[in-house]
N, C-alpha and C. Protein backbone atom coordinates (compact mmCIF):
# COMPACT_ATOMS: atom_id res chain seq x y z
N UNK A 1 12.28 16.46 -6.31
CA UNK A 1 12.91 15.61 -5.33
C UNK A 1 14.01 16.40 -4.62
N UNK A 2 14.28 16.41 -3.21
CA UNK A 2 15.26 16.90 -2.56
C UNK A 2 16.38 16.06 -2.45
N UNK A 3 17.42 16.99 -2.27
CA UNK A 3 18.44 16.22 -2.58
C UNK A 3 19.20 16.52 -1.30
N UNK A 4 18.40 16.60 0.20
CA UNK A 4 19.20 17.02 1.14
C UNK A 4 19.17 15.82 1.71
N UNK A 5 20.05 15.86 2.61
CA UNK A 5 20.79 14.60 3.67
C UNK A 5 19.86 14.38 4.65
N UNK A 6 19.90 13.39 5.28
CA UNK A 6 19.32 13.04 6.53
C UNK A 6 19.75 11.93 7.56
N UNK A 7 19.88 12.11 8.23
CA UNK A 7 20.08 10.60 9.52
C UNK A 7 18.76 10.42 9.97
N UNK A 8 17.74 10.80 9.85
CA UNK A 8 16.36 10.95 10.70
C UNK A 8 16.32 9.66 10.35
N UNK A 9 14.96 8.57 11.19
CA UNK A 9 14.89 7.40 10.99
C UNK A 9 13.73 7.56 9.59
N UNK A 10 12.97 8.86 9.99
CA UNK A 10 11.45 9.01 8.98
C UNK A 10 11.84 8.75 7.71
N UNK A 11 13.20 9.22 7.12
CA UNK A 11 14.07 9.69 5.68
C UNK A 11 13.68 11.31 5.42
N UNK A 12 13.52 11.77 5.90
CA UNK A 12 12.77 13.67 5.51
C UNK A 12 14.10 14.20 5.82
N UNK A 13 14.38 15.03 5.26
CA UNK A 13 15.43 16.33 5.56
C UNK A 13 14.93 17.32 6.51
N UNK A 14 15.54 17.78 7.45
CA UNK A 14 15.29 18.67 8.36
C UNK A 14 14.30 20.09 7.60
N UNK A 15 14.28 20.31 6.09
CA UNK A 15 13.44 21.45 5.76
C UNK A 15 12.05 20.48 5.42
N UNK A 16 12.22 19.13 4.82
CA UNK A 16 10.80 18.63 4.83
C UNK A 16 10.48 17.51 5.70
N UNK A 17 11.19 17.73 7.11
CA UNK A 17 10.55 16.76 8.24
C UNK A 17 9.02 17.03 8.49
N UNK A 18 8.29 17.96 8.15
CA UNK A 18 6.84 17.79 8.43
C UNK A 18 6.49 16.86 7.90
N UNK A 19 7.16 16.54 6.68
CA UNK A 19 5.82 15.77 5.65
C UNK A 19 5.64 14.16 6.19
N UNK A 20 6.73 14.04 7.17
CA UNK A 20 6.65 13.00 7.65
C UNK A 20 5.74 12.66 8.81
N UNK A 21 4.99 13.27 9.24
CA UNK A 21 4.07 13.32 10.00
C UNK A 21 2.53 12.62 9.38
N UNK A 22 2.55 13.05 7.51
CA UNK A 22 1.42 12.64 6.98
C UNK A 22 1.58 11.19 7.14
N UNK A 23 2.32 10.96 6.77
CA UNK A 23 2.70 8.97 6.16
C UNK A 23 2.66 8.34 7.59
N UNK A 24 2.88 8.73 9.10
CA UNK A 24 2.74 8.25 10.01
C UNK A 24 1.00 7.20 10.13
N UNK A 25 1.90 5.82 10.72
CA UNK A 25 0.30 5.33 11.25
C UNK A 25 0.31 4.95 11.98
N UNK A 26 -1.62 5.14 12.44
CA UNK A 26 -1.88 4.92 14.14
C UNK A 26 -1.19 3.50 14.63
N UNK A 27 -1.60 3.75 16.05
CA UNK A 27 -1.16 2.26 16.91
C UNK A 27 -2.05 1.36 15.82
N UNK A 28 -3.13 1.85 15.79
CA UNK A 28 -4.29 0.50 15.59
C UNK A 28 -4.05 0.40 13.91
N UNK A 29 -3.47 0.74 13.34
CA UNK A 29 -3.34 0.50 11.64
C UNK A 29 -2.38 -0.43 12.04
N UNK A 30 -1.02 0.22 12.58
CA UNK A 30 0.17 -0.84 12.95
C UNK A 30 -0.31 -2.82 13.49
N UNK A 31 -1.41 -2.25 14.37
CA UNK A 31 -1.67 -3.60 15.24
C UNK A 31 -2.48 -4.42 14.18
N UNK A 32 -3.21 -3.99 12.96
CA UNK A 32 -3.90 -4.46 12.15
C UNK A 32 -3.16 -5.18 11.38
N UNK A 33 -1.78 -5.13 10.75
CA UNK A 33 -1.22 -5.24 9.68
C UNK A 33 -0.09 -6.17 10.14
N UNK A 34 -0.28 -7.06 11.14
CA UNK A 34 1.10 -7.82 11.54
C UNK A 34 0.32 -9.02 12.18
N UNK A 35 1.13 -9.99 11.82
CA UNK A 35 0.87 -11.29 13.18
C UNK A 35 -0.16 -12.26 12.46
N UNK A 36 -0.79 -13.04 13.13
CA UNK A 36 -1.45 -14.03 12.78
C UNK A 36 -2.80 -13.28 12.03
N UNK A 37 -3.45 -12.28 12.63
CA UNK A 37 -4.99 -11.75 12.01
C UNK A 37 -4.69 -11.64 10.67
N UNK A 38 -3.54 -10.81 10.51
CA UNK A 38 -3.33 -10.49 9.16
C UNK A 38 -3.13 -11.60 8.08
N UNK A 39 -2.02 -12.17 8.75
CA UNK A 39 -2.65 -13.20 7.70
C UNK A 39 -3.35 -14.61 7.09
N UNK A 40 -4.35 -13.93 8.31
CA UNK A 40 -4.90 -14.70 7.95
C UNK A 40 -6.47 -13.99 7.39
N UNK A 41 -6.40 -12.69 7.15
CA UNK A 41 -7.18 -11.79 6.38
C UNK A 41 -6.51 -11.85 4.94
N UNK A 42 -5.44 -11.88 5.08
CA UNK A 42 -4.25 -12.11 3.86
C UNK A 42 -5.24 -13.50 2.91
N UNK A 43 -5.09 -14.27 3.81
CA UNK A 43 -5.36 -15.71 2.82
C UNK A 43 -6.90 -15.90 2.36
N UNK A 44 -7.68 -15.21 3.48
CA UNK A 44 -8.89 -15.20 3.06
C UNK A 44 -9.41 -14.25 1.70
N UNK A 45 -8.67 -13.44 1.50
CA UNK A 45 -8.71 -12.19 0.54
C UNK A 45 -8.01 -13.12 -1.07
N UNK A 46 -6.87 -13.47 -0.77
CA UNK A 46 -6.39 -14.66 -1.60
C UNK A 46 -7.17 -15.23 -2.42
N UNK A 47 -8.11 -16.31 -1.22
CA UNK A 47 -9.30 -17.26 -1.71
C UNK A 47 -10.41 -16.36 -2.79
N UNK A 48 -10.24 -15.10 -1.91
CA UNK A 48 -12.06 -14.56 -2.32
C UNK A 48 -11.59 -14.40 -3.62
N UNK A 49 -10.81 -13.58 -4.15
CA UNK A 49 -10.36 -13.21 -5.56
C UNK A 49 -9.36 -15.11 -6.51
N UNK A 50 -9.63 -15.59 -5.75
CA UNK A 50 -9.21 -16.97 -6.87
C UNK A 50 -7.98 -16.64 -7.08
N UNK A 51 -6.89 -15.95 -6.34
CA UNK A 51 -5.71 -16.13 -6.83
C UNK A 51 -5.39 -15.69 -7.64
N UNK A 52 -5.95 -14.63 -7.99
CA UNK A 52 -6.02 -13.47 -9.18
C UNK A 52 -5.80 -12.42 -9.36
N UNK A 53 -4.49 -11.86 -9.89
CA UNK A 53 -4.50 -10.06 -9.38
C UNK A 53 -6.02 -9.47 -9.86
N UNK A 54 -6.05 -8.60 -8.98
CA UNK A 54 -7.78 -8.09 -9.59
C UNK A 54 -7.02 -6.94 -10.81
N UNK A 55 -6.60 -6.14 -10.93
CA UNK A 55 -5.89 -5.26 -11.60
C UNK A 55 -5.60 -5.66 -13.23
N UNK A 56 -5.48 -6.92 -12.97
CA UNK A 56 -5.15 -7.44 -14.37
C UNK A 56 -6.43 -8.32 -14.87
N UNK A 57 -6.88 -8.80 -14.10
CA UNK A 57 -8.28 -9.37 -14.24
C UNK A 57 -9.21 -8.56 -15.42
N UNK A 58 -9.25 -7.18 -14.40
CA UNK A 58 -9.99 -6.25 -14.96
C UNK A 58 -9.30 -5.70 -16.20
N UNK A 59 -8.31 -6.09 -17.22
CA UNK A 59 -7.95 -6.02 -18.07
C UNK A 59 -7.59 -7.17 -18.91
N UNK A 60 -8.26 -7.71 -18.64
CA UNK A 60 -8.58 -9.28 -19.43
C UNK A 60 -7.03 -10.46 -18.89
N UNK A 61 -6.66 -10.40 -18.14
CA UNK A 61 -5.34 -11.25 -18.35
C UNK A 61 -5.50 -11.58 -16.68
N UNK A 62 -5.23 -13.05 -16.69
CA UNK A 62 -4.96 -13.84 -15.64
C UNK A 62 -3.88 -14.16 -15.47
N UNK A 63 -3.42 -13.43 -14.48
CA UNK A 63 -2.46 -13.53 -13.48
C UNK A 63 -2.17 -13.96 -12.04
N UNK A 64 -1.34 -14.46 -11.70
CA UNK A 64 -1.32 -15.05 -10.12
C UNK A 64 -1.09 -13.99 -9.20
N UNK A 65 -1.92 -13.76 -8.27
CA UNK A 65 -1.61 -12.93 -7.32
C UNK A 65 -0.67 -13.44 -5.98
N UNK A 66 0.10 -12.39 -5.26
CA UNK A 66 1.32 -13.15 -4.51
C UNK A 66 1.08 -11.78 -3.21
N UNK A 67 0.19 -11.23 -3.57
CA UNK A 67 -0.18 -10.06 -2.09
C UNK A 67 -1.21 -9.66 -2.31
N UNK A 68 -1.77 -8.89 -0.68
CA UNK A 68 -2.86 -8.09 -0.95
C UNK A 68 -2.86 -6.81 -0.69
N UNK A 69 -3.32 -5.79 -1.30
CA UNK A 69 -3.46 -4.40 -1.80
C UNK A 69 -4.76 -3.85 -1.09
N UNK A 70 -4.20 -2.51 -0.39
CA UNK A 70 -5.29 -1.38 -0.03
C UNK A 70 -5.82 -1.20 -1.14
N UNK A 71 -7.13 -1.16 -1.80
CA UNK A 71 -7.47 -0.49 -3.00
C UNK A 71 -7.23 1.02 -2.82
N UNK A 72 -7.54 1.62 -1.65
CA UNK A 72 -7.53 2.75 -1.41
C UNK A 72 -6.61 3.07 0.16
N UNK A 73 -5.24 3.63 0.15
CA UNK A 73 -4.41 3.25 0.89
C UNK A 73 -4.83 3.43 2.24
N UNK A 74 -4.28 2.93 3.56
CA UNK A 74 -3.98 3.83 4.47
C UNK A 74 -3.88 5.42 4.71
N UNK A 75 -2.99 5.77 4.34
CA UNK A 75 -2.81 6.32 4.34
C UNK A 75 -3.31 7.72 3.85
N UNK A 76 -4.25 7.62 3.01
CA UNK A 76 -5.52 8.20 1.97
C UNK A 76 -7.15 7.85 3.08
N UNK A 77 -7.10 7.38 3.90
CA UNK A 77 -8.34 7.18 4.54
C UNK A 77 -8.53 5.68 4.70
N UNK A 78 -8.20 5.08 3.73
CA UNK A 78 -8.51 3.42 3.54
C UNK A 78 -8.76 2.76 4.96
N UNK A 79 -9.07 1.94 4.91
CA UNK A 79 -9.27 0.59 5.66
C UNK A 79 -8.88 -0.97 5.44
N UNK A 80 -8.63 -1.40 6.45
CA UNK A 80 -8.61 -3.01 6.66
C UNK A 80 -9.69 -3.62 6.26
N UNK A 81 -10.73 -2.97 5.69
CA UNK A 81 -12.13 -4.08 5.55
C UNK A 81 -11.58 -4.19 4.28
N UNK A 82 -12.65 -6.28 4.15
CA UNK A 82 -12.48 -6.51 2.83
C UNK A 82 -12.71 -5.97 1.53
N UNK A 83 -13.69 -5.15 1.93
CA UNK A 83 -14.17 -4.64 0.60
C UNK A 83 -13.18 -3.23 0.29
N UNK A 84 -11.84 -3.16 0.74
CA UNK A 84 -10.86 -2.08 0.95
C UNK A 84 -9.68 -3.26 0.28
N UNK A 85 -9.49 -4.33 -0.03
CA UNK A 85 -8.51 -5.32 -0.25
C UNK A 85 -8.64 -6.05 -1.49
N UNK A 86 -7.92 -6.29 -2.24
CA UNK A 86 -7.71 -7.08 -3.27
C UNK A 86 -6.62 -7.57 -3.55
N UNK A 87 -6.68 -8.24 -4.03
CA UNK A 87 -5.33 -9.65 -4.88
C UNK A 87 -4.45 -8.85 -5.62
N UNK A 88 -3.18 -8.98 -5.89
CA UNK A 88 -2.83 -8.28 -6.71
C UNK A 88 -1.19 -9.12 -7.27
N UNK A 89 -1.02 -9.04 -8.06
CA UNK A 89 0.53 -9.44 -8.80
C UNK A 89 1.61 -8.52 -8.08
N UNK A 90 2.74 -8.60 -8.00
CA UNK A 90 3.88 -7.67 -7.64
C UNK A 90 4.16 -6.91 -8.78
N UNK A 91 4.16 -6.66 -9.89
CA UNK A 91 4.12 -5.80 -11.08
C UNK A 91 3.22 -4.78 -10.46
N UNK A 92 1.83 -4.90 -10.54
CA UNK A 92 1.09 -4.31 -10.44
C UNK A 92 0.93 -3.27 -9.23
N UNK A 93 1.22 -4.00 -7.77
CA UNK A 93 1.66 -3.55 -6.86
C UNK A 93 2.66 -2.60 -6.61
N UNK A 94 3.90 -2.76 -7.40
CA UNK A 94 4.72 -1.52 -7.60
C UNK A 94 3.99 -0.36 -8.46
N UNK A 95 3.75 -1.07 -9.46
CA UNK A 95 3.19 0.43 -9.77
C UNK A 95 2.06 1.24 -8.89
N UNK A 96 1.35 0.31 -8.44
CA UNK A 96 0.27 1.12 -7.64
C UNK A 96 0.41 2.32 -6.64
N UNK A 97 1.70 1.77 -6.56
CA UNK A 97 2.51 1.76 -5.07
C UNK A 97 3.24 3.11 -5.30
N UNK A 98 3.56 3.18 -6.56
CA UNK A 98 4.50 4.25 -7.07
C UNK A 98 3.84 5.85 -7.41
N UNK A 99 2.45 5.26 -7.86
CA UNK A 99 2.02 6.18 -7.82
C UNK A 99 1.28 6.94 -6.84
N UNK A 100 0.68 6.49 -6.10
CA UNK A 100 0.17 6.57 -4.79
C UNK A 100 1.24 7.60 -3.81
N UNK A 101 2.50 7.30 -4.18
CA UNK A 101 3.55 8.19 -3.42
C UNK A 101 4.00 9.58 -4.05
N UNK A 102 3.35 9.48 -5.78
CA UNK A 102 3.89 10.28 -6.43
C UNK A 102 2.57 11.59 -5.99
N UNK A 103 1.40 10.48 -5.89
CA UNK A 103 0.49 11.55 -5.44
C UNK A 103 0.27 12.42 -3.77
N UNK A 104 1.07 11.28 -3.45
CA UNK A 104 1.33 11.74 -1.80
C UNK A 104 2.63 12.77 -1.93
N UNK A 105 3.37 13.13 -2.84
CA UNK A 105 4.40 13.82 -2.97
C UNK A 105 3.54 15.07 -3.55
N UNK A 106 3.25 15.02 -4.32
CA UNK A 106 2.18 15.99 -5.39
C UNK A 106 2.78 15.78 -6.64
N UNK A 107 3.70 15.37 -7.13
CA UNK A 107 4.76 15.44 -8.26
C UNK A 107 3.76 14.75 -9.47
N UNK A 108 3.51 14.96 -10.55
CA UNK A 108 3.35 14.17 -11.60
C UNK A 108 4.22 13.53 -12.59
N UNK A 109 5.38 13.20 -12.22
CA UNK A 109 6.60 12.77 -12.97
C UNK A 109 7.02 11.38 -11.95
């Protein structure tokens, strides 16, 4: 982890402002992910999985889901299609979330 300063809006330090170029997304990811479509892809995704984090599902335990999850991010190639979306708990979501950055960092810690 760097421990240099920044004012940039990206958060990168002037020696790792490139990397901020990866995490950038298109117009059309942006226009996907806001406003009425979304959620109402949001609620339909909701329904399909029963209100269920899938994450925990698949480890025997029913849980309420409260968002929906890239299975495979944006940012990694992913998509807006449903079969790219699932239910998920906020537990679960952070972690997903955490690691996904740790791998977008390269770091294994």
């Amino acid at each position: 982890m760097c421990a240099g300063k920044t004012t940039h809006k990206h958060g990168f330090c002037d020696k790792h402002a490139d990397q901020a170029v990866a995490w950038k997304k298109s117009p059309s990811t942006k226009r996907d992910r806001g406003g009425r479509p979304w959620r109402r892809k949001r609620q339909q995704i909701l329904r399909r999985d029963k209100g269920l984090c899938q994450p925990c599902l698949k480890q025997g335990f029913f849980t309420p889901a409260v968002e929906v999850d890239h299975v495979v991010n944006i940012a990694s190639g992913g998509t807006n299609s449903d079969d790219n979306l699932q239910a998920i708990c906020e537990p679960c979501h952070k972690a997903k979330t955490l690691e996904e950055a740790r791998r977008g960092r390269g770091t294994d810690a």
